[in-house]
Protein backbone atom coordinates (compact mmCIF):
# COMPACT_ATOMS: atom_id res chain seq x y z
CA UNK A 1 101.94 96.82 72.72
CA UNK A 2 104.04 94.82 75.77
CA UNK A 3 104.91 97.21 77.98
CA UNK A 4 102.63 100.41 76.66
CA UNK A 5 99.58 101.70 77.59
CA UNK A 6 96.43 101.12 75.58
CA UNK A 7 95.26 104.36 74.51
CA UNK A 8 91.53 103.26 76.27
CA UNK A 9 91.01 104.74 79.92
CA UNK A 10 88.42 104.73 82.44
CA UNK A 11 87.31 107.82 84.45
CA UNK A 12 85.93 106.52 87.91
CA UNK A 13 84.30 109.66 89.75
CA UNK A 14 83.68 108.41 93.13
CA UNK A 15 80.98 110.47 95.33
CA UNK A 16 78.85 110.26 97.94
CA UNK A 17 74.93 110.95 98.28
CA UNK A 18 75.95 113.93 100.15
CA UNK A 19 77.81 114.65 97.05
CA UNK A 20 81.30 115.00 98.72
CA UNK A 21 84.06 113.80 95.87
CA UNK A 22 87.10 111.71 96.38
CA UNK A 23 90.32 113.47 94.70
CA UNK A 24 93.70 111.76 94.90
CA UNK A 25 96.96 113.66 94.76
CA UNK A 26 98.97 111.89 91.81
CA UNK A 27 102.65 110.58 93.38
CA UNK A 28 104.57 111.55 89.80
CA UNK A 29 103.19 115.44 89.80
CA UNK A 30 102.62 116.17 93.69
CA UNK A 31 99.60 118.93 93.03
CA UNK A 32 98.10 116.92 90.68
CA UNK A 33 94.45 115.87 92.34
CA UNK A 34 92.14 113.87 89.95
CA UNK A 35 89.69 111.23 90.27
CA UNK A 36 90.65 107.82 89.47
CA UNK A 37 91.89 106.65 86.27
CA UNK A 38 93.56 104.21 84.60
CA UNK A 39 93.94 102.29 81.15
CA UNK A 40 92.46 99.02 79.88
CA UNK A 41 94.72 96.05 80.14
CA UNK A 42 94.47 93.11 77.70
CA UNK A 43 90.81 92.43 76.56
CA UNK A 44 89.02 93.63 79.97
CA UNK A 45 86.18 95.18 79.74
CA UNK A 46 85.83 98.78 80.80
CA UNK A 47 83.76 98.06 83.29
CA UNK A 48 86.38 95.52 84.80
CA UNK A 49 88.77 98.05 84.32
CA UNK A 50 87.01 100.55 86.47
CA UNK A 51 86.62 97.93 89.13
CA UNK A 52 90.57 97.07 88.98
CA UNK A 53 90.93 101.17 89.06
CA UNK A 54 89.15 101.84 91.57
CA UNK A 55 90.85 98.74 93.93
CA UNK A 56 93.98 99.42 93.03
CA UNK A 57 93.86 102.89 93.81
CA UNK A 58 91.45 103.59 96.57
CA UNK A 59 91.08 99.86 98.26
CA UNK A 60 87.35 99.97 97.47
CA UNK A 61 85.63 97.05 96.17
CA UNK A 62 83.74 98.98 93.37
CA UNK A 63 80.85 96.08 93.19
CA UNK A 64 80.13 97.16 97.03
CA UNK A 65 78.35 100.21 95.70
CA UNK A 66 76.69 101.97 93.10
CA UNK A 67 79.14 101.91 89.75
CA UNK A 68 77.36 103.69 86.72
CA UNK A 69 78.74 103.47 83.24
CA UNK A 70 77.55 107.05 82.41
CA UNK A 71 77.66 106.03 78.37
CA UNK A 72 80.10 109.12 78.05
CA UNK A 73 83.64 109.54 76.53
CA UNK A 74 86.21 111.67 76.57
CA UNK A 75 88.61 112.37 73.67
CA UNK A 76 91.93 114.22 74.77
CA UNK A 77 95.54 114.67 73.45
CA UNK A 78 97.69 113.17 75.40
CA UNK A 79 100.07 114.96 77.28
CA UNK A 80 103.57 115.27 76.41
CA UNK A 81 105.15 114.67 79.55
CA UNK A 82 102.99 111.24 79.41
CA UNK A 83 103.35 110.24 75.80
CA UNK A 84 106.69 107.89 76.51
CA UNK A 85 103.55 105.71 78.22
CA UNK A 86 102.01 105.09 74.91
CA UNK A 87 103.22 103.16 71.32
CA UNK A 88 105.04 105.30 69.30
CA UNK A 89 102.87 107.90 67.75
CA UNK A 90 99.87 107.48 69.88
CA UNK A 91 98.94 110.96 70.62
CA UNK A 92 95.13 110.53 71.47
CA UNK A 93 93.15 108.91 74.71
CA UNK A 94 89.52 107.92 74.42
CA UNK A 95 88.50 107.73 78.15
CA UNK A 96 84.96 105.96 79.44
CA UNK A 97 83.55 107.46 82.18
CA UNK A 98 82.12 105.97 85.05
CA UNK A 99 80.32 106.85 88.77
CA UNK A 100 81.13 105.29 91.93
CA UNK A 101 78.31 106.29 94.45
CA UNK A 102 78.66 105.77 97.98
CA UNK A 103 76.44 106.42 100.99
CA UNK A 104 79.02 108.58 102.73
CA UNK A 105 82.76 109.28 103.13
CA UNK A 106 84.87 105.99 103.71
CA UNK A 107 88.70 105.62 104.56
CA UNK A 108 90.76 105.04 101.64
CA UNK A 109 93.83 103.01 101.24
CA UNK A 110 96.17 104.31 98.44
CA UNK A 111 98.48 103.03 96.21
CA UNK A 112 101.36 104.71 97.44
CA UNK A 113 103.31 103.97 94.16
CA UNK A 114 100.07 105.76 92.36
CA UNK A 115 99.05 108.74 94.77
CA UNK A 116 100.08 110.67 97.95
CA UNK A 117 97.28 111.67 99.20
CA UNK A 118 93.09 111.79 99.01
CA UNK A 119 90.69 113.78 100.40
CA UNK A 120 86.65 114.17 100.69
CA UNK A 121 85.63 117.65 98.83
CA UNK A 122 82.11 118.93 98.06
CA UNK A 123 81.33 119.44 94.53
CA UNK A 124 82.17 122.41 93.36
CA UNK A 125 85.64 122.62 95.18
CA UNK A 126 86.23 119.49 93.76
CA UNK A 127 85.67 120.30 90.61
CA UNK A 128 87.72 123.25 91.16
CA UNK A 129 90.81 121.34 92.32
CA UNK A 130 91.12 118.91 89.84
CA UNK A 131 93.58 119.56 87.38
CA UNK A 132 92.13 118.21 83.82
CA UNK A 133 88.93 120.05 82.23
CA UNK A 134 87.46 116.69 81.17
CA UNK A 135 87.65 115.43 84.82
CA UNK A 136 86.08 118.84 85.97
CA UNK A 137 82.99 118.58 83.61
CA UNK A 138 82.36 115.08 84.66
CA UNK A 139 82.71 115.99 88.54
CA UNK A 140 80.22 118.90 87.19
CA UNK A 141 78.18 115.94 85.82
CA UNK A 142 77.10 114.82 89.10
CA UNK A 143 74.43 117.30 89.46
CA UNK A 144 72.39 116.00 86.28
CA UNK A 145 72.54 112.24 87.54
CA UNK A 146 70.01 112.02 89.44
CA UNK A 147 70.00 114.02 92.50
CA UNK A 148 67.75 116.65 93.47
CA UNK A 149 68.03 120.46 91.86
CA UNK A 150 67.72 121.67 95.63
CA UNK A 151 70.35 119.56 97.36
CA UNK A 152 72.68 120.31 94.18
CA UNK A 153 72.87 123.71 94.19
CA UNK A 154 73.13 123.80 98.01
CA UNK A 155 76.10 121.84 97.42
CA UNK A 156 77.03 123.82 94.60
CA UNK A 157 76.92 127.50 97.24
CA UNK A 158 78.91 125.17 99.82
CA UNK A 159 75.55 125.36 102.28
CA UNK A 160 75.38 121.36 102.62
């Protein structure tokens, strides 16, 4: 597999207490905002993945804050346009999500090879912006881990 992406990816949905979302604008599809992700190199674990993820694309150490294996996995074709990535015939990702909770908004540092540009949204328009369903439902996700129903679906209406 030198040289090809294992077809095992972490999901890294990074939010903040207020629940306000990080998106990040991918560099190779300009319009393309998602949380971070990446694949597994080597034998790492996913949860070292997520930490290299989430430092490589945001500057954050990940072990600074809250980071949540939320036990949940996505299965998704891969899409053409990204297939060359993969060994031949690989068609199929099995992504491992993850939450990155923060106490509030913090200054990112991208990877400009990665991303062109991040910014702070509250749930729902987050979840809104992103461009792949799975990363939508897990932004959704949020609301059922562990914050309250009132301060949810104030954030939800945009009233936070």
């Amino acid at each position: 597999m030198a040289g090809t992406k294992q077809p095992v990816s972490v999901l890294v949905v990074i939010y903040t207490s207020d629940l306000d979302v990080l998106l990040l604008e991918r560099a190779d599809h300009s319009g393309y905002w998602q949380s971070v992700t990446g694949s597994r190199e080597g034998d790492d674990t996913l949860r070292d993945t997520a930490i290299r993820e989430v430092q490589e694309e945001t500057g954050l150490e990940a072990n600074q804050y809250e980071l949540n294996d939320w036990q949940f996995q996505n299965h998704y074709e891969i899409y053409p346009h990204w297939q060359h990535r993969y060994p031949a015939g690989v068609t199929q990702n099995v992504e491992h999500v993850f939450g990155l909770r923060l106490p509030c908004r913090v200054a990112i540092t991208l990877s400009p090879r990665e991303h062109l540009n991040y910014q702070w949204l509250p749930l729902q328009e987050a979840a809104d912006k992103v461009f792949s369903p799975s990363n939508r439902a897990m932004i959704l996700e949020i609301a059922s881990r562990g914050m309250s129903k009132t301060l949810v679906k104030s954030s939800l209406r945009g009233t936070l």
